[in-house]
Protein backbone atom coordinates (compact mmCIF):
# COMPACT_ATOMS: atom_id res chain seq x y z
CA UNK A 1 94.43 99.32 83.00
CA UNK A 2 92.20 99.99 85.94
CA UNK A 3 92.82 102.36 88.93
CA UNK A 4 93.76 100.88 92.25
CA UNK A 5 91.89 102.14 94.92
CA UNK A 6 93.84 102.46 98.33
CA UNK A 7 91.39 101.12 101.11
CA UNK A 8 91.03 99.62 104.33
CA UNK A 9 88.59 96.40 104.44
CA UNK A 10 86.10 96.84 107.63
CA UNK A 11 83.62 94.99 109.27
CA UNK A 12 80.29 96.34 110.73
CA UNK A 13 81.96 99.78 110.41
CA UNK A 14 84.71 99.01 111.92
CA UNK A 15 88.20 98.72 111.48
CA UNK A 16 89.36 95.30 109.98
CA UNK A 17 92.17 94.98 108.03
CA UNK A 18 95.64 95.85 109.66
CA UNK A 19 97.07 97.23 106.22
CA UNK A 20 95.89 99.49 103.27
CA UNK A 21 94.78 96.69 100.78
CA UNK A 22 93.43 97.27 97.24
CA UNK A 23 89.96 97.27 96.58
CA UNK A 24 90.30 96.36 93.01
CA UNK A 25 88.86 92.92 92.02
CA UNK A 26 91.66 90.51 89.84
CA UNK A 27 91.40 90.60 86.26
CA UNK A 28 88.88 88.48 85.30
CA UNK A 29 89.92 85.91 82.36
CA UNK A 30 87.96 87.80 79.85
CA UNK A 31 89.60 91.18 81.05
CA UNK A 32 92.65 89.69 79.89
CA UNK A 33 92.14 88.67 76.96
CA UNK A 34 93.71 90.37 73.56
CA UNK A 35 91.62 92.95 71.71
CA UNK A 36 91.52 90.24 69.12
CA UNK A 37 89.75 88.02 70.82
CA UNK A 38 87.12 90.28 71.93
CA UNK A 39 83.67 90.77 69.89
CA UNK A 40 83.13 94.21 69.19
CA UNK A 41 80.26 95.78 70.11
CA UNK A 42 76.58 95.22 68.02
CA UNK A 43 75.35 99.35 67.03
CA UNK A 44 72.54 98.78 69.73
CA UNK A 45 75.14 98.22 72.42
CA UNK A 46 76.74 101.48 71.38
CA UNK A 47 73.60 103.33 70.96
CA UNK A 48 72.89 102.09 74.88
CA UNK A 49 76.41 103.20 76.21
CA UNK A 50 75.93 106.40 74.48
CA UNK A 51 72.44 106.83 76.24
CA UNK A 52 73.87 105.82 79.76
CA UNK A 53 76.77 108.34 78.93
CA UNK A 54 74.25 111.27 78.47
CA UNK A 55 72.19 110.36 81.69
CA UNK A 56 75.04 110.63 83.84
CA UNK A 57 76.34 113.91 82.64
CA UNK A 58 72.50 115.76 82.84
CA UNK A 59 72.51 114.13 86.58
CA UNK A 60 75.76 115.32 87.22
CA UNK A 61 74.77 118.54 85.92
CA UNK A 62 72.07 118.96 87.98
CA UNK A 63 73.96 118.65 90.94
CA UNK A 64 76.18 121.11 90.22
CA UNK A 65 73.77 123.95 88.99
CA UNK A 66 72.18 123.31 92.20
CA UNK A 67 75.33 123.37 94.02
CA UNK A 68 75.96 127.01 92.07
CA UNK A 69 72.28 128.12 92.84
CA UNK A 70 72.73 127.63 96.35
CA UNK A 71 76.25 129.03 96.94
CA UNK A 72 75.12 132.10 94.72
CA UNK A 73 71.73 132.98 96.13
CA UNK A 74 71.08 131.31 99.49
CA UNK A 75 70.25 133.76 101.99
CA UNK A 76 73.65 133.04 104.12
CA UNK A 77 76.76 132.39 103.17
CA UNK A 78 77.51 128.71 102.69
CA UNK A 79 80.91 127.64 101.25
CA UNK A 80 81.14 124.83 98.60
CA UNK A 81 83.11 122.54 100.56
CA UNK A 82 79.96 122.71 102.97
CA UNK A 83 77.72 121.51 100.21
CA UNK A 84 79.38 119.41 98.86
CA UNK A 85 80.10 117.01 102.13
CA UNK A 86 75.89 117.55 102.65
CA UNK A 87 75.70 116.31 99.86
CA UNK A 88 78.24 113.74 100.39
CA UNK A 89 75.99 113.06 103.83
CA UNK A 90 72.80 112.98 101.61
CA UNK A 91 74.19 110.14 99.41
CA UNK A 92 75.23 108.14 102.18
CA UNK A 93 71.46 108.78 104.07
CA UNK A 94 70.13 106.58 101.51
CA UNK A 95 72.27 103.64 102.34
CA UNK A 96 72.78 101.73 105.82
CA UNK A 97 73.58 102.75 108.81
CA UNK A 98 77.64 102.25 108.90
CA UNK A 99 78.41 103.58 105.69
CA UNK A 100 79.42 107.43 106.24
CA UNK A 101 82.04 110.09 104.63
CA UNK A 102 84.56 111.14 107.57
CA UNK A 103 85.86 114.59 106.90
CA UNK A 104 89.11 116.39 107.51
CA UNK A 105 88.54 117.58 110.80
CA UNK A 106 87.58 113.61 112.57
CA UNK A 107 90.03 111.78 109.91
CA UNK A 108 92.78 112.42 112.44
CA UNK A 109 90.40 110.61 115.44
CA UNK A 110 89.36 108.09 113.27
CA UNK A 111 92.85 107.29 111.96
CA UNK A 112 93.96 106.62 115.80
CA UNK A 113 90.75 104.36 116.31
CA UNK A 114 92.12 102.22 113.46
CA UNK A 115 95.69 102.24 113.94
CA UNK A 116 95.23 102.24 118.34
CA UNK A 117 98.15 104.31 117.97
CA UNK A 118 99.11 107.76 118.22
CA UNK A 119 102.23 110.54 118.51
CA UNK A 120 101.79 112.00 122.05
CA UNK A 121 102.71 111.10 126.03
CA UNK A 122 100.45 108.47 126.96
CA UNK A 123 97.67 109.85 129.68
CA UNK A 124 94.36 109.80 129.82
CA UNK A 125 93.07 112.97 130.68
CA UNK A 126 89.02 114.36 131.84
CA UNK A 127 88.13 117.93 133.45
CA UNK A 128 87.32 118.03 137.14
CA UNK A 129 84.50 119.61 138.55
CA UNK A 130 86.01 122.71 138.77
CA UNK A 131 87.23 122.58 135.08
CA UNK A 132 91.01 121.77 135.88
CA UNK A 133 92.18 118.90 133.54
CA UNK A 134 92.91 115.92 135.20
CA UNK A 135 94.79 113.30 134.30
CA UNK A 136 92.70 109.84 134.83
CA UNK A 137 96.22 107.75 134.06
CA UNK A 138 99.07 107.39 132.58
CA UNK A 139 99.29 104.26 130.22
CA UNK A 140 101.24 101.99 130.95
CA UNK A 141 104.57 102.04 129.39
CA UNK A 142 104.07 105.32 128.15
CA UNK A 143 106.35 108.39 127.84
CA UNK A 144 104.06 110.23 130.82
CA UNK A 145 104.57 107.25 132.95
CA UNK A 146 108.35 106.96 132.73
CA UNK A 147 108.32 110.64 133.49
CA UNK A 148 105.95 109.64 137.14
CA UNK A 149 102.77 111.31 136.26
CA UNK A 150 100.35 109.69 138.01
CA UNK A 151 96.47 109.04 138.16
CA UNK A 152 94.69 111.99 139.96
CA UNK A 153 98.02 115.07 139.33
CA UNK A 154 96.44 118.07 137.73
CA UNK A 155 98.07 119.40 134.77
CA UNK A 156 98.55 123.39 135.19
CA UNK A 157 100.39 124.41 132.42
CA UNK A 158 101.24 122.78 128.64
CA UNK A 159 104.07 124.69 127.37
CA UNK A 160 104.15 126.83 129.68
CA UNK A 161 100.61 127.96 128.96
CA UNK A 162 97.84 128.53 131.97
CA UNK A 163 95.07 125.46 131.54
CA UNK A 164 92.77 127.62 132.95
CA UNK A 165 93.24 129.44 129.37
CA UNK A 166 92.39 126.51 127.29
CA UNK A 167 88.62 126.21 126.81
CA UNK A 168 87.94 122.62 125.87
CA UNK A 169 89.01 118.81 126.48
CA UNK A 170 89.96 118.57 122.83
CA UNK A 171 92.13 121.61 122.80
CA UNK A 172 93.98 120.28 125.59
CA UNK A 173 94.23 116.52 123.74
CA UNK A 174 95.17 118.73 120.43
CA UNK A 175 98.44 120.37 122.78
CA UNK A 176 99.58 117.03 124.22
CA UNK A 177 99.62 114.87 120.79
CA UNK A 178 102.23 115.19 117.66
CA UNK A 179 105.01 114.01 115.88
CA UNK A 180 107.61 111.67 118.03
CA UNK A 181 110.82 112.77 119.23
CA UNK A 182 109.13 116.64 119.66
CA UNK A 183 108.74 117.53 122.87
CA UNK A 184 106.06 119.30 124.94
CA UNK A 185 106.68 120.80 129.11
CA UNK A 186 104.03 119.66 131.31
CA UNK A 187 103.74 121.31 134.72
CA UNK A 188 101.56 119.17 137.44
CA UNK A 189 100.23 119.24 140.61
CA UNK A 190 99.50 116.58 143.04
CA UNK A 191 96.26 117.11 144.92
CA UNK A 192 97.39 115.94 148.90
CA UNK A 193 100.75 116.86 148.72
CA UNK A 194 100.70 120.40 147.02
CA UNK A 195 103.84 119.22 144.67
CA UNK A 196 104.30 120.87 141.76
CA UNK A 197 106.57 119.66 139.06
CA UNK A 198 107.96 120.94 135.74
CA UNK A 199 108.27 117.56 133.06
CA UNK A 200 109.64 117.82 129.53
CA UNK A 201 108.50 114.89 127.83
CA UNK A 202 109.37 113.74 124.63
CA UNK A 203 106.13 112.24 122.49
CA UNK A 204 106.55 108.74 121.17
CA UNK A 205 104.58 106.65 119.20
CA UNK A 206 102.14 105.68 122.19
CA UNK A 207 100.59 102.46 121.72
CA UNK A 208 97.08 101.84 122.73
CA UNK A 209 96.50 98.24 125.13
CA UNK A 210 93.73 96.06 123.66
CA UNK A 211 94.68 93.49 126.32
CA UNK A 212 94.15 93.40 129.40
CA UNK A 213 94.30 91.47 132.69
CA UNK A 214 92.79 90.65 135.79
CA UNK A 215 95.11 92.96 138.01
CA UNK A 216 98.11 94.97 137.89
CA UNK A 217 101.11 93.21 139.15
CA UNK A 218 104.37 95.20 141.52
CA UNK A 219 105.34 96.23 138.62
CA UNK A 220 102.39 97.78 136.77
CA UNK A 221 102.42 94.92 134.29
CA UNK A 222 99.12 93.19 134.20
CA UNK A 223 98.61 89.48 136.04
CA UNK A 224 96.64 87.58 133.40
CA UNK A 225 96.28 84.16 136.44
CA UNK A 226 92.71 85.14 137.72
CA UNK A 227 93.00 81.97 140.43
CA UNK A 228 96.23 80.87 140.97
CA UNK A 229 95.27 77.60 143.00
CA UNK A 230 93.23 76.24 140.09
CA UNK A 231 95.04 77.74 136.99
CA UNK A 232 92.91 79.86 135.42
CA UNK A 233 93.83 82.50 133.52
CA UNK A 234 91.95 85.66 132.57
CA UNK A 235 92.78 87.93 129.38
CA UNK A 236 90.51 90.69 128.19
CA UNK A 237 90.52 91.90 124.77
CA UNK A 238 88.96 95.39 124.81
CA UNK A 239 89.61 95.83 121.27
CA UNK A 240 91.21 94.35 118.10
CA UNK A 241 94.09 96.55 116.98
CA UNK A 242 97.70 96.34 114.96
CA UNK A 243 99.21 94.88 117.78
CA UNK A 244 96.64 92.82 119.65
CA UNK A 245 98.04 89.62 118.36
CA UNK A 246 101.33 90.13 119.33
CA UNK A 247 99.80 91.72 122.85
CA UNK A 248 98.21 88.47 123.19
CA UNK A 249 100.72 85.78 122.15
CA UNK A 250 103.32 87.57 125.05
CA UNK A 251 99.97 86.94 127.64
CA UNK A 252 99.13 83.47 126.55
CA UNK A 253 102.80 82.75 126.16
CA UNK A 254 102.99 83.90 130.22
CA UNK A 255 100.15 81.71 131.44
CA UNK A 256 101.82 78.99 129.48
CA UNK A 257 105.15 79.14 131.67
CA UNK A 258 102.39 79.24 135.01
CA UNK A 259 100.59 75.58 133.96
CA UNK A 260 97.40 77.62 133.00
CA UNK A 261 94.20 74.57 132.72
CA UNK A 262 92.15 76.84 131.99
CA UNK A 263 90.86 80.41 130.29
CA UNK A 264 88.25 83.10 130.42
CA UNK A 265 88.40 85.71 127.11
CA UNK A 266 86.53 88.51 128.06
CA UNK A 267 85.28 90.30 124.81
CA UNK A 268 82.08 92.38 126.58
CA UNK A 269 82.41 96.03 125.22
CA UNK A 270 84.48 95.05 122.30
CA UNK A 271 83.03 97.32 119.32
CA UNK A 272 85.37 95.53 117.22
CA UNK A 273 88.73 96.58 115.49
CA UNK A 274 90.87 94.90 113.00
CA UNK A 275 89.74 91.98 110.28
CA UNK A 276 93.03 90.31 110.53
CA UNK A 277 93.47 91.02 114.28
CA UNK A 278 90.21 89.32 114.17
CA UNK A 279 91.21 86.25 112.35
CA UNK A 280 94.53 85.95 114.09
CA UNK A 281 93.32 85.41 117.24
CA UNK A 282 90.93 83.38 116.58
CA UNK A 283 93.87 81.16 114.77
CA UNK A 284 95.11 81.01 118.06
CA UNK A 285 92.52 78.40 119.54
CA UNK A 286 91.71 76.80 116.50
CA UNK A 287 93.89 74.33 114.47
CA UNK A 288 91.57 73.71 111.27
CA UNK A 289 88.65 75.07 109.77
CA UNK A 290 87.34 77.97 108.74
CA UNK A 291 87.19 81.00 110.54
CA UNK A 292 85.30 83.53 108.73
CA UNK A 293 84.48 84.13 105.18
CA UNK A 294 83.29 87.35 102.94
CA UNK A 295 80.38 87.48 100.28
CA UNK A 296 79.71 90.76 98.40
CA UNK A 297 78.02 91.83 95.36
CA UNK A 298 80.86 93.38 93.25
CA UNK A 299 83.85 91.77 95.70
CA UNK A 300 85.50 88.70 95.73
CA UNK A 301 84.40 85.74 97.68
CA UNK A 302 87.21 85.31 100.33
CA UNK A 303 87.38 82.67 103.39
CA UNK A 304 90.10 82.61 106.21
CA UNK A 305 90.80 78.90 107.46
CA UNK A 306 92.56 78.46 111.00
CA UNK A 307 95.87 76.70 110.94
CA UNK A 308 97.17 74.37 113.41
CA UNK A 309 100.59 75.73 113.67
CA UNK A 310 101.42 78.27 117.12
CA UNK A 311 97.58 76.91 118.55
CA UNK A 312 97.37 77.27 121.93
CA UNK A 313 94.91 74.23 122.69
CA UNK A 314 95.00 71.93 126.06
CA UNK A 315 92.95 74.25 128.03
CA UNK A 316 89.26 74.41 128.16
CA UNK A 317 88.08 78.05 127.03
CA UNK A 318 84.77 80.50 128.28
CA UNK A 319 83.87 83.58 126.44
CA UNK A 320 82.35 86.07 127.50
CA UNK A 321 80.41 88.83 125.34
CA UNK A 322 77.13 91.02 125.81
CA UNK A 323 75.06 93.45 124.05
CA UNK A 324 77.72 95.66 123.19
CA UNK A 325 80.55 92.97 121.85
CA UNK A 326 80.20 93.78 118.20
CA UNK A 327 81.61 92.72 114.84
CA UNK A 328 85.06 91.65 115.27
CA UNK A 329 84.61 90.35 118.73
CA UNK A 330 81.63 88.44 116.59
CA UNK A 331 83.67 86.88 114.40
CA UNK A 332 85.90 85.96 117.09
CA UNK A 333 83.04 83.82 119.85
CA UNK A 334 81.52 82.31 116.93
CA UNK A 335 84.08 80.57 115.57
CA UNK A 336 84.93 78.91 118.87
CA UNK A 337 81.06 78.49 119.45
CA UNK A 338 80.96 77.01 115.92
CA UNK A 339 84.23 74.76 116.56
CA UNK A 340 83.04 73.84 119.97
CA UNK A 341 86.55 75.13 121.43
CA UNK A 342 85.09 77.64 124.11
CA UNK A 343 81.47 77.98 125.62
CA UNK A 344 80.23 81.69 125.10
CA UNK A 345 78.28 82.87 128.05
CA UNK A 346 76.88 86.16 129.16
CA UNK A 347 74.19 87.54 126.75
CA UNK A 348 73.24 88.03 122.78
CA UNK A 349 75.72 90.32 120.85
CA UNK A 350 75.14 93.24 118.78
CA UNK A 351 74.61 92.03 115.42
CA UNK A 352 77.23 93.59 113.27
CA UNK A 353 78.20 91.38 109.70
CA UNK A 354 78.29 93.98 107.12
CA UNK A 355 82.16 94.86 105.95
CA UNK A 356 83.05 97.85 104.82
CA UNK A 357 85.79 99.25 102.70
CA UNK A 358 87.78 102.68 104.01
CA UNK A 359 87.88 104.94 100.70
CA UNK A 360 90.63 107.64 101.18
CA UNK A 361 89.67 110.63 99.29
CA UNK A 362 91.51 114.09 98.61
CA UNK A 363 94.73 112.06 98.99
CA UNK A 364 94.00 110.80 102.24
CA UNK A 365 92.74 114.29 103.85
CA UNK A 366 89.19 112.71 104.60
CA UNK A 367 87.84 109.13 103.65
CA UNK A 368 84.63 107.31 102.83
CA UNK A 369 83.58 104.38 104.33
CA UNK A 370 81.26 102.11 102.31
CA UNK A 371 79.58 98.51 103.12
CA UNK A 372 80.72 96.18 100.26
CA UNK A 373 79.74 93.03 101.76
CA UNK A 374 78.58 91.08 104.63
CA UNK A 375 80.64 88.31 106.42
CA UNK A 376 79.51 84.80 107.60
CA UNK A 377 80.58 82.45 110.77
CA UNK A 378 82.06 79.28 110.21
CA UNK A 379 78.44 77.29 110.75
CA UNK A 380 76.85 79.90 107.74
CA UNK A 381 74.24 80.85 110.27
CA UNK A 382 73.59 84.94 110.08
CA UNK A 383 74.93 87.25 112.25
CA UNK A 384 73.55 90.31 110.67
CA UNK A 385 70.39 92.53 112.66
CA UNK A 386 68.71 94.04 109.92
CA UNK A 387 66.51 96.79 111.21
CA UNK A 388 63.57 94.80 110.95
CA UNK A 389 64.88 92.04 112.85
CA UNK A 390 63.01 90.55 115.46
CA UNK A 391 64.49 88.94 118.65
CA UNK A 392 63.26 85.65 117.45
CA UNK A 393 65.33 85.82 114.36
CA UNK A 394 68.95 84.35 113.73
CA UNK A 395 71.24 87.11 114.43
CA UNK A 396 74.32 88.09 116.60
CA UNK A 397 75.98 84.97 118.94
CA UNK A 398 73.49 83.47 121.32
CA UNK A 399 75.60 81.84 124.27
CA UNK A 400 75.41 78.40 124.47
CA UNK A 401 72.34 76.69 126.46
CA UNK A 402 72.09 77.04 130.06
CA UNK A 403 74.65 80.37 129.78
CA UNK A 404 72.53 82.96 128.80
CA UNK A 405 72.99 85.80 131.66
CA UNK A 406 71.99 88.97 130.83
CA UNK A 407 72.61 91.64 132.95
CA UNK A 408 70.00 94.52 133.92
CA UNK A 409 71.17 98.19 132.83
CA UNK A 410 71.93 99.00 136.47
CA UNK A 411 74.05 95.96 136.67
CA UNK A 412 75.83 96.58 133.57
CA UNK A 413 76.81 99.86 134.14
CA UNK A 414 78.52 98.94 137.74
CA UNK A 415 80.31 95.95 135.18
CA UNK A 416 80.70 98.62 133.09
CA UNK A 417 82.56 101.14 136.01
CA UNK A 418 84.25 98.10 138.08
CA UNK A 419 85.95 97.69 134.25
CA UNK A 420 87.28 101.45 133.56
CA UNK A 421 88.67 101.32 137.19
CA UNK A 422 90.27 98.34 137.23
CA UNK A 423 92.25 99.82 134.29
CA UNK A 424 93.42 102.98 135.67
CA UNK A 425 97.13 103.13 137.32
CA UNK A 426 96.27 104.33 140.55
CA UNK A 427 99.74 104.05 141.87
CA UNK A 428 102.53 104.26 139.51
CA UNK A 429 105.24 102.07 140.72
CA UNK A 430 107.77 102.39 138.17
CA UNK A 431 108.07 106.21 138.86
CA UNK A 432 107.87 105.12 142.79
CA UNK A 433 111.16 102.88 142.20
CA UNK A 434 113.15 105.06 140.49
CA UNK A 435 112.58 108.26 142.89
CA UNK A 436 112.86 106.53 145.41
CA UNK A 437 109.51 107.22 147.43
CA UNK A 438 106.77 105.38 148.83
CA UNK A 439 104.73 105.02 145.84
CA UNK A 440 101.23 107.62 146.59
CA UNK A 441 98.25 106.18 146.91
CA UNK A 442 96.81 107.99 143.59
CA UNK A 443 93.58 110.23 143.35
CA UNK A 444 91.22 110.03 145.95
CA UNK A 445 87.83 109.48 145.21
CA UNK A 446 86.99 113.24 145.93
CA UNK A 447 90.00 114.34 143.51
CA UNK A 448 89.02 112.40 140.26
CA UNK A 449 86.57 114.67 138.28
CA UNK A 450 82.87 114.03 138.65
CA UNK A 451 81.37 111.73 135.69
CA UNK A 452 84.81 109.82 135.19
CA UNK A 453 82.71 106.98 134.61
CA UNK A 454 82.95 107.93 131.20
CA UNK A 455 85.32 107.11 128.65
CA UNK A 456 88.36 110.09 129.36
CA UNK A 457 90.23 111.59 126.79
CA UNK A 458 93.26 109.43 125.72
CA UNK A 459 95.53 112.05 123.76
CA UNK A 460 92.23 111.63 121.72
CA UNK A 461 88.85 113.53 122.14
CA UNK A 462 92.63 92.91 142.50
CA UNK A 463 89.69 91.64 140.46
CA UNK A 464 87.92 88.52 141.81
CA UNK A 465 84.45 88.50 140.16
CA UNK A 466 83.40 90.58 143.50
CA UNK A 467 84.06 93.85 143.66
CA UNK A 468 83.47 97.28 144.73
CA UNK A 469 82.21 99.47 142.23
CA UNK A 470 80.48 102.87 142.29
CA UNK A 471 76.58 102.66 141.15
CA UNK A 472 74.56 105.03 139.24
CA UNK A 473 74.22 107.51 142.78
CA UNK A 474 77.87 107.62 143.10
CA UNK A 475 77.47 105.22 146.54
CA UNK A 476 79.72 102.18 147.14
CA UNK A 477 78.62 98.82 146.44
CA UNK A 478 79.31 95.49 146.80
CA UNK A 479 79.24 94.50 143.29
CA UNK A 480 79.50 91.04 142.13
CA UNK A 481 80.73 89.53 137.70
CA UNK A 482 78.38 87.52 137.52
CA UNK A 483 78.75 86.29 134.37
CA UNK A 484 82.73 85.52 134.90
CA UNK A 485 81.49 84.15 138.46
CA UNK A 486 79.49 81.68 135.68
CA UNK A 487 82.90 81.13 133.63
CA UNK A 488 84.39 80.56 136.63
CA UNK A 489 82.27 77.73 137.79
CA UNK A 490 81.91 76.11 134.22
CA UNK A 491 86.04 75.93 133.91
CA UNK A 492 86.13 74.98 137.71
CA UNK A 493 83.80 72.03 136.75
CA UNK A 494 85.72 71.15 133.55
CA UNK A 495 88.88 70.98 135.29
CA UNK A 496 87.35 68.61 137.78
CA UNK A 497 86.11 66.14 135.03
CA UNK A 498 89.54 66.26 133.93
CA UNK A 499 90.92 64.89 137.09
């Protein structure tokens, strides 16, 4: 009987597969067949196993005595867990690009990419200028919000231990996560008001949000109705995780009770997440079909076909994706490019159609994550970049003609900025409500740590398409979407055919 291997199945280097699945192919018919039934094997075929038997063990061997030779006589010290993962590194070198060994000390990070989920409060947290940590915002939800921490408070003390002691972002992240239902003491202070504030919070299971809308409601909630005259809604997807289906059926599910006529999914910045996420969503648009399908050389052919149960259809759809939608948000825009459900605009995605299996090794301590196959959209056309690729080849999603609009680096970093900002909990109104106060008016732009731009630490080391935004000097701009200005138009001018 053969050995099941406990993996995850990932795209592009990415995580996409909500659940560990085996990587074991079926049984073949002639695997299952009796001993009796089987020829045995000629004397050459023996003599040839025999050969490939004694190959293997004088490579293997030479790995090892050079392992020993090293670890013996090197001028340093050099453990053997430190060779062996270079040579674990080495391996990988001579394969492509996302297939890599992820050791003990990032499994934990790259556990939380995969799940979006973590044990800890529920803040995003940076250092200010002067080194203080800072907390960029609570998420929404979140233990730390219930508890009224706010954008912009400082965080003095974790367990009753001076910040000023604690050298580094990560050992600050390291403090503030573990197990649900422990708890850890926070002590803050609010820059303006000088209050100070002693919180015991208990850590939950803090779930990451992969969707998002196009402001925060009263209430904190997001508003996913980006013009309420005309009906159209607005839902982006900055991620596909465990629970970005369900995320996204309660937001769809709300713009159904407001009449939406129309819908913008925003998948720029997506790096991609979850195969099934992946393939659930785009279920959710589709009613037949397929989606996606999966072609590898020692794998099983597999396709995913889109069924017309729960589809949310009615509506005329834009998506938008750029250079740095990726992979699952790939597999995602191309299958309503292919099935003509939604018009992608904005500008050429990454390229990313390789899948990869997870690996856990050492009984889950670390993990190797190796390409297995490569995935194709619904049409068969590539979406692969190979590193020879040239821009004239057939690669990525190209939007659809007359909707290419790519954006200059300057640009996209403001899009980029306007985008982190609009995310942040300035103002936490729950915690408002229940104290009883005026709600604050958050950090002030001089009290938020200098390169927040940046993606913060998360436990882990009103929005027309005009906006103000920061640019690359730190001045304010008037900055202006664009490209959702563009979806805007296109569903504005769909909805008035429909009429």
């Amino acid at each position: 009987m053969r050995r099941a291997t406990v993996c995850l199945v990932l795209l592009s280097g990415l995580w996409l597969t909500p659940q560990f699945a085996r990587c074991e192919e079926p049984a073949s018919p002639a695997d299952k067949a009796s001993p009796a039934d089987k020829a045995p094997p000629s004397a050459d075929a023996k003599a040839d196993a025999a050969k490939r038997v004694a190959e293997e063990f004088e490579l293997q061997k030479l790995l090892a005595d050079t392992l020993d030779q090293v670890e013996r006589n090197y001028v340093k010290d050099i453990s053997r867990r430190e060779l062996m993962e270079a040579a674990i590194h080495g391996v990988l070198s001579k394969l492509d690009q996302y297939s890599n060994y992820i050791s003990p000390d990032d499994i934990s990070q790259f556990k939380t990419s995969v799940e979006n989920q973590f044990g800890g409060i529920g803040i995003q947290i940076d250092l200010s200028r002067e080194g203080r940590i800072v907390v960029i915002s609570p998420l929404f939800g979140s233990p730390a919000y219930r508890a009224g921490v706010q954008a912009g408070d400082l965080i003095v003390e974790i367990d009753g231990k001076a910040t000023d002691e604690i050298r580094s972002l990560d050992e600050a992240v390291s403090k503030l996560k573990g197990e649900p239902g422990t708890k850890v003491s926070l002590t803050t202070l609010r820059p303006g008001t000088g209050e100070r504030q002693i919180l015991a919070i208990e850590r939950e299971l803090v779930h990451l949000e992969t969707v998002m809308g196009e402001k925060r409601k009263g209430d904190d909630s997001w508003d996913y109705m980006l013009d309420h005259e005309r009906k159209i809604g607005y839902i982006r997807v900055t991620s596909f995780g465990r629970d970005t289906e369900t995320d996204l059926t309660k937001a769809l599910d709300d713009l159904k009770r407001q009449n939406v006529r129309g819908l913008i999914l925003d998948l720029r910045f997506n790096p991609g997440g979850l195969l099934t996420s992946a393939v659930a969503v785009a279920d959710m648009f589709v009613t037949k079909g397929k989606i996606v399908s999966t072609e590898g050389r020692n794998t099983r052919a597999r396709s995913w076909d889109a069924q017309e149960e729960g589809t949310y259809e009615g509506f005329p759809m834009a998506v938008l994706v750029n250079r740095y939608s990726a992979s699952a948000s790939e597999i995602v825009s191309a299958c309503l490019q292919d099935h003509h459900r939604a018009i992608v605009i904005g500008e050429r995605t990454w390229g990313k159609g390789s899948v990869q299996n997870v690996i856990e090794l050492e009984g889950g301590k670390s993990a190797l994550k190796l390409t297995t196959a490569s995935y194709q959209r619904p049409s068969g056309k590539n979406i692969h970049r190979f590193p020879d690729a040239k821009e004239t080849d057939e690669w990525g999603v190209v939007p659809d003609s007359g909707y290419d609009m790519k954006l200059e680096d300057g640009e996209l970093y403001l899009l980029n900025s306007h985008l982190h900002d609009r995310d942040i909990l300035h103002v936490n109104h729950y915690a408002a409500a229940k104290s009883g106060r005026k709600p604050d008016a958050g950090a002030t732009a001089e009290e938020k740590p200098a390169g927040e731009e940046k993606t913060p630490a998360t436990e882990k080391p009103s929005a027309k398409p005009e906006q103000t935004a920061k640019n690359d000097k730190g001045d304010k701009s008037t900055f202006v979407d664009r490209q959702l200005q563009k979806a805007v138009d296109y569903l504005t001018g769909e909805l008035a055919k429909a009429n």
